[in-house]
PDB file of N, CA and C in Angstrom:
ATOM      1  N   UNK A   1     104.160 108.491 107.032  1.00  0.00           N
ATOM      2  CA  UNK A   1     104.884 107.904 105.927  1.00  0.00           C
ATOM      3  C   UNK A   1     104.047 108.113 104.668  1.00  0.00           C
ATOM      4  N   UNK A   2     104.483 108.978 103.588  1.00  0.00           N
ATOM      5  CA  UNK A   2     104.055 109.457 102.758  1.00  0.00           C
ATOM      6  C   UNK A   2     104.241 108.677 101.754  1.00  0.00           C
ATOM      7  N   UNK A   3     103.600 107.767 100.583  1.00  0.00           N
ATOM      8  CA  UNK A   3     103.913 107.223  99.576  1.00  0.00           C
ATOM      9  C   UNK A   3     104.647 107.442  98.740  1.00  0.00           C
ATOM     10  N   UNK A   4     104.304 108.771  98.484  1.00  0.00           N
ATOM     11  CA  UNK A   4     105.683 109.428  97.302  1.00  0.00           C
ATOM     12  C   UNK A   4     106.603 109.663  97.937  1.00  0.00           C
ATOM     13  N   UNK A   5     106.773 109.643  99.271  1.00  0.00           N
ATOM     14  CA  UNK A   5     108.306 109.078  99.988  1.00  0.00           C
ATOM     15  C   UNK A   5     108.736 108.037  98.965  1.00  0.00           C
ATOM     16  N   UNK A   6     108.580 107.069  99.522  1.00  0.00           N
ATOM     17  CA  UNK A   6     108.253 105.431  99.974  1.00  0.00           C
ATOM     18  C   UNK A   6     108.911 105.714  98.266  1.00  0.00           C
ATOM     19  N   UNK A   7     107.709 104.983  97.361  1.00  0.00           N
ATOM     20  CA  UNK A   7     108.203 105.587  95.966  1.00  0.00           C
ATOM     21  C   UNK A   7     109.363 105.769  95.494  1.00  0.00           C
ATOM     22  N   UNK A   8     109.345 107.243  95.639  1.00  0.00           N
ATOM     23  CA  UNK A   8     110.613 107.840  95.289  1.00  0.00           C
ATOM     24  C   UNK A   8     111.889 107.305  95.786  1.00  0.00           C
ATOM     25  N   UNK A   9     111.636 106.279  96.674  1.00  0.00           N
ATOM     26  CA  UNK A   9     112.873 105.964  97.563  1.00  0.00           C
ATOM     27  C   UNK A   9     113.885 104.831  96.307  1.00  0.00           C
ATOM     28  N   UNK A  10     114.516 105.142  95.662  1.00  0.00           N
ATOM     29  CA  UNK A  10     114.978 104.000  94.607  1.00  0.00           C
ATOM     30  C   UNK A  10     115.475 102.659  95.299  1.00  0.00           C
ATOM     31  N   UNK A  11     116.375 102.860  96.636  1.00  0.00           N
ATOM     32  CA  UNK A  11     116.549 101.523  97.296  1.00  0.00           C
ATOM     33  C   UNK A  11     115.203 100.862  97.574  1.00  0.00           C
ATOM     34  N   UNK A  12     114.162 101.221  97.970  1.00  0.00           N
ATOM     35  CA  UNK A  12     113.243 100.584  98.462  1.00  0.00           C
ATOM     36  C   UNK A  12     112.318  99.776  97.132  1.00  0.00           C
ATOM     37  N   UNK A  13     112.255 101.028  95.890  1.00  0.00           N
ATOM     38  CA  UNK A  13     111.582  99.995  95.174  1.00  0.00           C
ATOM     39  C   UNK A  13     112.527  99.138  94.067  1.00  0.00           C
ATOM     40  N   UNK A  14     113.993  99.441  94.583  1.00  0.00           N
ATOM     41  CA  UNK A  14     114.790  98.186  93.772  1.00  0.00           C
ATOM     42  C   UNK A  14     115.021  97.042  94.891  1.00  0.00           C
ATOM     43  N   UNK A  15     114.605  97.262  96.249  1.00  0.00           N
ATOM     44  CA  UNK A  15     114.499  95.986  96.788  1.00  0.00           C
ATOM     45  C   UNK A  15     112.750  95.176  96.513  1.00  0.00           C
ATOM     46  N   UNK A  16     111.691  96.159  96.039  1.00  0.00           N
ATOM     47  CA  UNK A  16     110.544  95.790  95.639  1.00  0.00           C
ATOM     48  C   UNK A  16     110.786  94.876  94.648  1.00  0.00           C
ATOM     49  N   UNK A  17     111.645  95.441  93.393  1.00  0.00           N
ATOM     50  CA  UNK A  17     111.460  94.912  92.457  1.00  0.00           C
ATOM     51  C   UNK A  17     111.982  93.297  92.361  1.00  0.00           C
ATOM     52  N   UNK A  18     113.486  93.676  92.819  1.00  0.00           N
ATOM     53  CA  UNK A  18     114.186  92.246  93.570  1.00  0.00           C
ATOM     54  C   UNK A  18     112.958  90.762  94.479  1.00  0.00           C
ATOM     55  N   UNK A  19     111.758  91.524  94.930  1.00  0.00           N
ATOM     56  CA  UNK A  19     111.048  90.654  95.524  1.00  0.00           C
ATOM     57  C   UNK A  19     110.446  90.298  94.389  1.00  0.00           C
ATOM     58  N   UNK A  20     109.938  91.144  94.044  1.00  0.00           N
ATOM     59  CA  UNK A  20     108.948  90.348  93.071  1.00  0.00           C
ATOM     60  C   UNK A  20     109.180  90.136  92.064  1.00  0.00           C
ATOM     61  N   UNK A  21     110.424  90.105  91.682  1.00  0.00           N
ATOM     62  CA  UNK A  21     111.258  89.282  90.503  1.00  0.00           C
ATOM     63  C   UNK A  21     111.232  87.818  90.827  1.00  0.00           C
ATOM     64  N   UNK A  22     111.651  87.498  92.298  1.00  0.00           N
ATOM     65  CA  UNK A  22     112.015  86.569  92.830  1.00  0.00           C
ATOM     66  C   UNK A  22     110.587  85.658  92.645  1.00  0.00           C
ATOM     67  N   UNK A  23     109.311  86.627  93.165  1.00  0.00           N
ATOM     68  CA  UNK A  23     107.915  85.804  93.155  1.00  0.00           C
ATOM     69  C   UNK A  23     107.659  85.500  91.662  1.00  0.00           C
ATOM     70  N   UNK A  24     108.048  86.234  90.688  1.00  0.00           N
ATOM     71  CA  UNK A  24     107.569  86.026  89.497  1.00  0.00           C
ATOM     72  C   UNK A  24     108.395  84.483  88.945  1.00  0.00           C
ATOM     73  N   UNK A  25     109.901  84.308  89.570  1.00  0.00           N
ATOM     74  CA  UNK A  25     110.302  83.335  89.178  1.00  0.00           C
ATOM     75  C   UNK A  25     109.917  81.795  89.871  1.00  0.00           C
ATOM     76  N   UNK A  26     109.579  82.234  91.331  1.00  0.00           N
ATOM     77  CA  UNK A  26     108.688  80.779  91.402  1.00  0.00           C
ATOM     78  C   UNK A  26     107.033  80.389  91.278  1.00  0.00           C
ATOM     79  N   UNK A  27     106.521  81.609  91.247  1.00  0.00           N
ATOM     80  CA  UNK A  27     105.038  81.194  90.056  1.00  0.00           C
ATOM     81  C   UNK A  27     105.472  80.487  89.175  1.00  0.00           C
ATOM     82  N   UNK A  28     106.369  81.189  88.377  1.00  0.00           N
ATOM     83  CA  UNK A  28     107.116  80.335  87.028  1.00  0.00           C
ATOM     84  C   UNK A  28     107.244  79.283  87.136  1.00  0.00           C
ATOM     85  N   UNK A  29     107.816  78.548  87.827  1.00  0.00           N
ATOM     86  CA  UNK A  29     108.380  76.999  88.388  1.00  0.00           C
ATOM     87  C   UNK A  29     107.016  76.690  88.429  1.00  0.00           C
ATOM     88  N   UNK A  30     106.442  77.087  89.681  1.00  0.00           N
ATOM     89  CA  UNK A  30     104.933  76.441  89.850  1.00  0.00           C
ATOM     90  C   UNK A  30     104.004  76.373  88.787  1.00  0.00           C
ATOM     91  N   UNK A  31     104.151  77.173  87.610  1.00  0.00           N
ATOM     92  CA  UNK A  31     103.294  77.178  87.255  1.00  0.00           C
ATOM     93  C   UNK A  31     103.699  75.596  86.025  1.00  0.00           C
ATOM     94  N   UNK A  32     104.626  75.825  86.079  1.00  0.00           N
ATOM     95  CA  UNK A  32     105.779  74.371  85.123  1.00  0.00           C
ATOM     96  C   UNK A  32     105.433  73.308  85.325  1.00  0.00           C
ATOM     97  N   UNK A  33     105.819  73.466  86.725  1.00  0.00           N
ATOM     98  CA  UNK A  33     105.110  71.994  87.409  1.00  0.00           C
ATOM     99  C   UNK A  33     103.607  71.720  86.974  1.00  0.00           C
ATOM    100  N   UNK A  34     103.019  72.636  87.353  1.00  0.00           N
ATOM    101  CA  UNK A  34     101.133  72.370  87.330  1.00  0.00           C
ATOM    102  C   UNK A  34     100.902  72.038  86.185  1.00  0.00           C
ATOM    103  N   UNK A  35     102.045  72.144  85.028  1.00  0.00           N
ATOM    104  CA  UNK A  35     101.141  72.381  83.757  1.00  0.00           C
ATOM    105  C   UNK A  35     102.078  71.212  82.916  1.00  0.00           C
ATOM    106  N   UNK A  36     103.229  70.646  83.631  1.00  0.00           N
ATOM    107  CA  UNK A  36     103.802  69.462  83.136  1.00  0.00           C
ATOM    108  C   UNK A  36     102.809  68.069  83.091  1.00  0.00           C
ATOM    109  N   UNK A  37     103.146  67.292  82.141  1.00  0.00           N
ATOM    110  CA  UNK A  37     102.008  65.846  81.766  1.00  0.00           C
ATOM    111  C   UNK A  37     102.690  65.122  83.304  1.00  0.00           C
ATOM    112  N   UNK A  38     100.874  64.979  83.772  1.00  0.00           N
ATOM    113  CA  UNK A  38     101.027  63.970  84.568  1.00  0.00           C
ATOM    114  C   UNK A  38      99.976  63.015  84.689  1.00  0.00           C
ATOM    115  N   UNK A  39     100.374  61.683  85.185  1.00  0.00           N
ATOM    116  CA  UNK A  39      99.545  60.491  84.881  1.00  0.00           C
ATOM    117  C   UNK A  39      98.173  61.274  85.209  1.00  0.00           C
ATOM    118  N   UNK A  40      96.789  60.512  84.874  1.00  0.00           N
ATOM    119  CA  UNK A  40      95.887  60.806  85.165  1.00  0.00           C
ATOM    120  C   UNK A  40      95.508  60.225  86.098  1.00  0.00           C
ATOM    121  N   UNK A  41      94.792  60.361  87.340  1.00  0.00           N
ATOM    122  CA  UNK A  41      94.936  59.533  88.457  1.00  0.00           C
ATOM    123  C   UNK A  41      92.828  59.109  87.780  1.00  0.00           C
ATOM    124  N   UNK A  42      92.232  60.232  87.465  1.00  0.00           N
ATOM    125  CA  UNK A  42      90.828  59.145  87.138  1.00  0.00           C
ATOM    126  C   UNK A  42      89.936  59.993  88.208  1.00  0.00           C
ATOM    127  N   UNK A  43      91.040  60.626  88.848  1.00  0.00           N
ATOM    128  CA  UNK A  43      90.164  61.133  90.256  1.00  0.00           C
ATOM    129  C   UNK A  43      89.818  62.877  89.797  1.00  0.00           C
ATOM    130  N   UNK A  44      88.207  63.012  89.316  1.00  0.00           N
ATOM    131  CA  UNK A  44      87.808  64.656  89.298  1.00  0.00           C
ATOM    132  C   UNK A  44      88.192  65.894  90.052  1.00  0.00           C
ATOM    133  N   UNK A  45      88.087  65.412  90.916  1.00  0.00           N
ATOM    134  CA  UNK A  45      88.716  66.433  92.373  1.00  0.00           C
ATOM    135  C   UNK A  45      90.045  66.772  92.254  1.00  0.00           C
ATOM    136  N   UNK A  46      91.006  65.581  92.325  1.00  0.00           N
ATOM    137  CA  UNK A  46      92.484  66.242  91.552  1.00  0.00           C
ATOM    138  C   UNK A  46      92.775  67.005  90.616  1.00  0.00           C
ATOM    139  N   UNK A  47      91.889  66.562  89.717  1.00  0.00           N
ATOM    140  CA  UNK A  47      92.281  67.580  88.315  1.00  0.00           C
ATOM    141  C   UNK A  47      91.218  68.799  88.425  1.00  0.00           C
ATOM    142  N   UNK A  48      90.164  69.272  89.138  1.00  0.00           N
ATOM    143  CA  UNK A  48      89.518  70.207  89.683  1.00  0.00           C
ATOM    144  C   UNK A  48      90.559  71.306  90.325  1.00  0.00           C
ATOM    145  N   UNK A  49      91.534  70.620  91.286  1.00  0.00           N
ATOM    146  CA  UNK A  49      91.957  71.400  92.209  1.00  0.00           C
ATOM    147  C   UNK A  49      93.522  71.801  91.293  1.00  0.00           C
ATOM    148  N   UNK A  50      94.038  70.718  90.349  1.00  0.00           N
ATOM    149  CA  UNK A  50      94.892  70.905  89.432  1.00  0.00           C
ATOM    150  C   UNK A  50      94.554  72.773  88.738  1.00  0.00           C
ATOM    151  N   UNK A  51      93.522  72.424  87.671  1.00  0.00           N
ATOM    152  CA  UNK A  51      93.247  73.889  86.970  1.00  0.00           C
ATOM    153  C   UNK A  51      92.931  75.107  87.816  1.00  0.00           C
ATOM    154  N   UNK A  52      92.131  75.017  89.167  1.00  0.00           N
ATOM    155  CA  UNK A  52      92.318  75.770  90.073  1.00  0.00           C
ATOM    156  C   UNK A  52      93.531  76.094  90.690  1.00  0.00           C
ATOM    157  N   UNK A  53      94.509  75.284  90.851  1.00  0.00           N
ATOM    158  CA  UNK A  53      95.686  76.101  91.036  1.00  0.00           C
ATOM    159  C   UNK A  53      96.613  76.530  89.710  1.00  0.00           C
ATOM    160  N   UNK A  54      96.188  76.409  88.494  1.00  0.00           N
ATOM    161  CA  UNK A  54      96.947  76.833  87.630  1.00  0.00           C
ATOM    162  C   UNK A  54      95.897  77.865  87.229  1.00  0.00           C
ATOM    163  N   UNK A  55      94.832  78.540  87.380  1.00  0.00           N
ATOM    164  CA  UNK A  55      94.099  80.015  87.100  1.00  0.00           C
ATOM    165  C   UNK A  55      94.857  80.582  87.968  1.00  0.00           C
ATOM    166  N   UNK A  56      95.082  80.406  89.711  1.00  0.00           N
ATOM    167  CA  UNK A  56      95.257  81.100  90.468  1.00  0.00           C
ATOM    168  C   UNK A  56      96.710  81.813  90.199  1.00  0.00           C
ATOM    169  N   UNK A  57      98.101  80.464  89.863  1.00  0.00           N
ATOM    170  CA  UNK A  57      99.107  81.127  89.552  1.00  0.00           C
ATOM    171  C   UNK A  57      99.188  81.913  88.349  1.00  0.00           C
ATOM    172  N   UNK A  58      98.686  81.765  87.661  1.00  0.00           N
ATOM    173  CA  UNK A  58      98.646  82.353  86.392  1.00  0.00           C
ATOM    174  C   UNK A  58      98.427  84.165  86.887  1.00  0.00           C
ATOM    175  N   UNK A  59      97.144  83.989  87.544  1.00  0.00           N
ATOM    176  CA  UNK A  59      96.746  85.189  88.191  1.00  0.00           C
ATOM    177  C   UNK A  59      98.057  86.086  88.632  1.00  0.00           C
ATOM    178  N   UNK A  60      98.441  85.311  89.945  1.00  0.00           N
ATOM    179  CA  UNK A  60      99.193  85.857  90.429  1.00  0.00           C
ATOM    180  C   UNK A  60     100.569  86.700  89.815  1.00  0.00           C
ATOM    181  N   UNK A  61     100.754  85.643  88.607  1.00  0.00           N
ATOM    182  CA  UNK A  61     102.184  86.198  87.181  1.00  0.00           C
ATOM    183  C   UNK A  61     101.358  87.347  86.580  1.00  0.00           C
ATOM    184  N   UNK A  62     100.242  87.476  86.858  1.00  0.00           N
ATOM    185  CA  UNK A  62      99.782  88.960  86.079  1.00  0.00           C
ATOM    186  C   UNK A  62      99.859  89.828  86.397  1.00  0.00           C
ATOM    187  N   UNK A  63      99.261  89.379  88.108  1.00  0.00           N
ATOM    188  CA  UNK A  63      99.519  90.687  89.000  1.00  0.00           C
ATOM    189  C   UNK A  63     101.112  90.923  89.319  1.00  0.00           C
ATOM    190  N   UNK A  64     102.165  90.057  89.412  1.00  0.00           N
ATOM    191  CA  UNK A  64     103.353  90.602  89.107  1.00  0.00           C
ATOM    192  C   UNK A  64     103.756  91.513  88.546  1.00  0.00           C
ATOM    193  N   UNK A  65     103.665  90.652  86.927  1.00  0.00           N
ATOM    194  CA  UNK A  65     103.656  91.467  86.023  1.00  0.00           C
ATOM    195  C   UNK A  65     103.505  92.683  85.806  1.00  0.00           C
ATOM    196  N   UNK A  66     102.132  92.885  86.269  1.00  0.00           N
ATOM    197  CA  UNK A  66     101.534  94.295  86.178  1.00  0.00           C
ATOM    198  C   UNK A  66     102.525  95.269  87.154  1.00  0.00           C
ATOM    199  N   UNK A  67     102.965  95.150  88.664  1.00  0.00           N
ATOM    200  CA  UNK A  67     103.527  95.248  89.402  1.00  0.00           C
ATOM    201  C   UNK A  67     105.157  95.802  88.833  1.00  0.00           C
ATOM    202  N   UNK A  68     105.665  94.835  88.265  1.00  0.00           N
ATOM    203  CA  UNK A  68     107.059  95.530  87.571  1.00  0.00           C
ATOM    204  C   UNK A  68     106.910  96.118  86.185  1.00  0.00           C
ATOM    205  N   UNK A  69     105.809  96.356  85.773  1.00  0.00           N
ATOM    206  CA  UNK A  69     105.598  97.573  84.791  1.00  0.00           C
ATOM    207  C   UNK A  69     105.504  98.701  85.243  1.00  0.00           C
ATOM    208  N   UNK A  70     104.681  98.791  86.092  1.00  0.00           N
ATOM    209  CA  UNK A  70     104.182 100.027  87.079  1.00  0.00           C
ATOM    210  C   UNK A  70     105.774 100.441  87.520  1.00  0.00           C
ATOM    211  N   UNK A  71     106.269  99.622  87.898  1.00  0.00           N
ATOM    212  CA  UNK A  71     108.121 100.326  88.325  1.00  0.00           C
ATOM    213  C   UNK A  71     108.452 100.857  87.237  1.00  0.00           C
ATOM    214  N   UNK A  72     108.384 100.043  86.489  1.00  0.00           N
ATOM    215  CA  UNK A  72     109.458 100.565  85.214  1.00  0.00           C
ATOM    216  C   UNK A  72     109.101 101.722  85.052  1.00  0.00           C
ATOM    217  N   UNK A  73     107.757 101.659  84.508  1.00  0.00           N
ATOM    218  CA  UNK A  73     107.194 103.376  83.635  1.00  0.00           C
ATOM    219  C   UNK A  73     106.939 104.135  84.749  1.00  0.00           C
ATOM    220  N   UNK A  74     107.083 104.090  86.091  1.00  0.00           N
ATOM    221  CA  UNK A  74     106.895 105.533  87.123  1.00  0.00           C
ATOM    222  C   UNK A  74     105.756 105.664  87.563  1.00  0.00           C
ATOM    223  N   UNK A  75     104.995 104.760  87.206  1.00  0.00           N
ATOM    224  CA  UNK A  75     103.480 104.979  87.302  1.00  0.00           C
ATOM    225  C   UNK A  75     102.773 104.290  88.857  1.00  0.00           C
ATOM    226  N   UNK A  76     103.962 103.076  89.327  1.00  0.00           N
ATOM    227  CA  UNK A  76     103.984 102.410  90.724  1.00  0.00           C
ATOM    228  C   UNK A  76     103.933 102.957  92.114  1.00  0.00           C
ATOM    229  N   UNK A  77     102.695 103.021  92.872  1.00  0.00           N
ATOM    230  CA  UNK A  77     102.230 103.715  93.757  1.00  0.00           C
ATOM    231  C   UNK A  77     101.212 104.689  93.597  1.00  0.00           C
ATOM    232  N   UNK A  78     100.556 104.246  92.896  1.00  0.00           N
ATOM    233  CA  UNK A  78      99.207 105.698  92.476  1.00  0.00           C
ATOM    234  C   UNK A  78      98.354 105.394  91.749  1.00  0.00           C
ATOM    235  N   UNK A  79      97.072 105.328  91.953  1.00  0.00           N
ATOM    236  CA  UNK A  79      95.704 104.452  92.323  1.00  0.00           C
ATOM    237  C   UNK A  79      95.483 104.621  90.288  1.00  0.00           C
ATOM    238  N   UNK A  80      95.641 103.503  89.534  1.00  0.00           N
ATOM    239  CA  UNK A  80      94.399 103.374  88.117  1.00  0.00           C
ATOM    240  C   UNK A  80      94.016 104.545  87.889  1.00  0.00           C
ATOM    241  N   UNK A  81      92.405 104.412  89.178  1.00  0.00           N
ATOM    242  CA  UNK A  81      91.598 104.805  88.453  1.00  0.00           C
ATOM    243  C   UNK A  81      91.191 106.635  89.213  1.00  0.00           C
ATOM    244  N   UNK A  82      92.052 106.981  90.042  1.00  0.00           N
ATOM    245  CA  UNK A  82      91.824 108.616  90.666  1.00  0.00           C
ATOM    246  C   UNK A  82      93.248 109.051  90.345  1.00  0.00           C
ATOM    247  N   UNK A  83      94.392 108.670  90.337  1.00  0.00           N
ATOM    248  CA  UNK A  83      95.700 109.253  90.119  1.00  0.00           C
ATOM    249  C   UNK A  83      96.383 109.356  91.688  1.00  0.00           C
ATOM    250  N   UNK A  84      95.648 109.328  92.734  1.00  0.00           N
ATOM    251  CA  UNK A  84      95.733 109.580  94.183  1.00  0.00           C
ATOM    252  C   UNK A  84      97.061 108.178  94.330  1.00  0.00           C
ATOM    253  N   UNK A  85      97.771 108.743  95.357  1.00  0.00           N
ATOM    254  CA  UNK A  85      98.422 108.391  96.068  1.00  0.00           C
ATOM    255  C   UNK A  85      98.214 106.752  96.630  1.00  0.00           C
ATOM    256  N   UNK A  86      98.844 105.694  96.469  1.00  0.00           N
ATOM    257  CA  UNK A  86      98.174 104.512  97.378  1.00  0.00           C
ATOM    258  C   UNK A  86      99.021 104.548  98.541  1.00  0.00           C
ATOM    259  N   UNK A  87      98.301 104.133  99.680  1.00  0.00           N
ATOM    260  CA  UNK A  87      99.408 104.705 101.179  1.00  0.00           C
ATOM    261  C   UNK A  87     100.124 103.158 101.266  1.00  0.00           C
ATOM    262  N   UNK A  88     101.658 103.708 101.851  1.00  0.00           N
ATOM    263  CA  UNK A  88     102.391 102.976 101.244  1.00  0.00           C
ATOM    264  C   UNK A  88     102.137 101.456 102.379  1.00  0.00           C
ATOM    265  N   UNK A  89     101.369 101.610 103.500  1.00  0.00           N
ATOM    266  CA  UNK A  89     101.111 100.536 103.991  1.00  0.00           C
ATOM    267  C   UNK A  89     100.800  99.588 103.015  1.00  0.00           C
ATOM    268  N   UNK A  90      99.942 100.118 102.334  1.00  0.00           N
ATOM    269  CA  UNK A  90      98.594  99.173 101.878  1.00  0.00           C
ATOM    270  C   UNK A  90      99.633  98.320 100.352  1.00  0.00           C
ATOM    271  N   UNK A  91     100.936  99.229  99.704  1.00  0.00           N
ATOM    272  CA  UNK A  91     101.500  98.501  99.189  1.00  0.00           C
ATOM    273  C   UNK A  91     102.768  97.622  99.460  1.00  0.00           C
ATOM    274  N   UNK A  92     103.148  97.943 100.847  1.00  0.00           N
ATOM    275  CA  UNK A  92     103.614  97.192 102.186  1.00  0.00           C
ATOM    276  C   UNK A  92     103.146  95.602 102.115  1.00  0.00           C
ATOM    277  N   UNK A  93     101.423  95.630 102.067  1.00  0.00           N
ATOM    278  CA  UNK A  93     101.299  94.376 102.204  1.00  0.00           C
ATOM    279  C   UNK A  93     100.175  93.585 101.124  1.00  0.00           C
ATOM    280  N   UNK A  94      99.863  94.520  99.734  1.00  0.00           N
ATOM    281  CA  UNK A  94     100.053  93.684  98.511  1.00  0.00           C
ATOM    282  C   UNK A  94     100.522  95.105  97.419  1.00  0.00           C
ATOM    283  N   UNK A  95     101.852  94.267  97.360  1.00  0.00           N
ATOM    284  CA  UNK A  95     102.711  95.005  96.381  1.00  0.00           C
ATOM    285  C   UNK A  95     102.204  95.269  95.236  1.00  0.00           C
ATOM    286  N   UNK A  96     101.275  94.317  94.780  1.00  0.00           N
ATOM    287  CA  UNK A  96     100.708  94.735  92.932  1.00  0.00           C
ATOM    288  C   UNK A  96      99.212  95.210  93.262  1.00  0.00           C
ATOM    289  N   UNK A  97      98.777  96.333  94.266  1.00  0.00           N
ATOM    290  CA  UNK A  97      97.993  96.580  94.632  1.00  0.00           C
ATOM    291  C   UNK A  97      97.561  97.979  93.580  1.00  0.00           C
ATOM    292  N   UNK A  98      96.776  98.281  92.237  1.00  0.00           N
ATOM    293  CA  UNK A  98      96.498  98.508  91.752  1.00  0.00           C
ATOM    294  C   UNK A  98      95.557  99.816  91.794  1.00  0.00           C
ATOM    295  N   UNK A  99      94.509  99.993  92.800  1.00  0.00           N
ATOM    296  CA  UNK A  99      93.699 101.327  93.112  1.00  0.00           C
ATOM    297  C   UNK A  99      94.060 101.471  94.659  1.00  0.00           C
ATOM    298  N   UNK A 100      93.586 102.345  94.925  1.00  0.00           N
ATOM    299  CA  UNK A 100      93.746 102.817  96.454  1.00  0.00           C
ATOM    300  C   UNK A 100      92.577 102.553  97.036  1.00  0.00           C
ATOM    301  N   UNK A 101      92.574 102.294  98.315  1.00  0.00           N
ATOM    302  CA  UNK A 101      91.194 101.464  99.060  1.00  0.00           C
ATOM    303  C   UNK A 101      89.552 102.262  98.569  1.00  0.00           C
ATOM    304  N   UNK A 102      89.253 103.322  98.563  1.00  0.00           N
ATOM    305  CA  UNK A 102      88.072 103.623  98.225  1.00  0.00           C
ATOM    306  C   UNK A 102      87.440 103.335  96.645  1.00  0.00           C
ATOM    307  N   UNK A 103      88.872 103.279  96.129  1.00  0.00           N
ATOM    308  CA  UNK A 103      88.505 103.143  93.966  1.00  0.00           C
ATOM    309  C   UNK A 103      88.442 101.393  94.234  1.00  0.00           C
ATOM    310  N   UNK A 104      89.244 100.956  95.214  1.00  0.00           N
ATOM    311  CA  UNK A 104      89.104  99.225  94.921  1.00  0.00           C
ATOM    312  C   UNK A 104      87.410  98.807  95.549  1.00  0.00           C
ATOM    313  N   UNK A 105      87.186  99.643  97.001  1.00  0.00           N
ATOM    314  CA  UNK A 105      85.805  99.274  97.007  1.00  0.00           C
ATOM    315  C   UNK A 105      84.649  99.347  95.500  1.00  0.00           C
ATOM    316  N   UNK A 106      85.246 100.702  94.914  1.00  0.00           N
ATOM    317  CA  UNK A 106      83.961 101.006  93.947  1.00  0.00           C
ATOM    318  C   UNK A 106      83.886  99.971  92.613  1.00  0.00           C
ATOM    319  N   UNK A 107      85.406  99.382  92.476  1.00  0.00           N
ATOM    320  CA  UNK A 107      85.998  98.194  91.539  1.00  0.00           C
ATOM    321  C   UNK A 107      85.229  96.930  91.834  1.00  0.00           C
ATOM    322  N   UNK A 108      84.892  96.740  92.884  1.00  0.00           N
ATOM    323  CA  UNK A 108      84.506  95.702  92.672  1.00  0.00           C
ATOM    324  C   UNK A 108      83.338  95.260  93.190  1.00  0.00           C
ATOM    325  N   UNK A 109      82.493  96.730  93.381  1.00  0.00           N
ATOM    326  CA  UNK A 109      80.962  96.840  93.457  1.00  0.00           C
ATOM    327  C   UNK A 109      80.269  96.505  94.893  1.00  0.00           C
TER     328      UNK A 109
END
């Protein structure tokens, strides 16, 4: 299974996009919630684990983000930083997966 299959396949990445439209809209919610006024309970740890889950979703709306740009402009499925191919497993199971396994080892040292 060749990526620029996979890719090129327009049903497959308009059911991609359909997913992660869908994820982008309940980060959204979540992120609503996390960031709506709520009493202060007094307790550090709550509001610790509060901003920790609002970096994380935030995160995650980026990597979306980034994810349905890459559709749009043609550029979705093919590694940053070599131009190489990402195998389509690996965007199988994280869709806003950005370099291909050897450029992500060198990414992040």
């Amino acid at each position: 299974m060749s990526v620029d299959i996979e890719v090129s396949d327009q049903g497959w990445l308009a059911g991609l996009r359909a997913s992660l439209s869908e994820d982008f809209a309940a980060q959204t919610t979540r992120l609503k919630e996390l960031t709506e006024i709520s009493p202060d309970t007094g307790d550090p740890g709550e509001a610790h684990n509060r901003v920790a889950l609002v970096a994380a979703t935030r995160h995650n709306l980026e990597q979306i983000t980034g994810a349905l740009r890459r559709i749009a402009d043609g550029s979705y499925g093919r590694c940053e930083k070599c131009d190489g191919p990402i195998p389509a497993e690996r965007l199988e199971v994280l869709p806003h997966a950005r370099f291909c396994v050897p450029c992500q080892q060198k990414h992040q040292g």
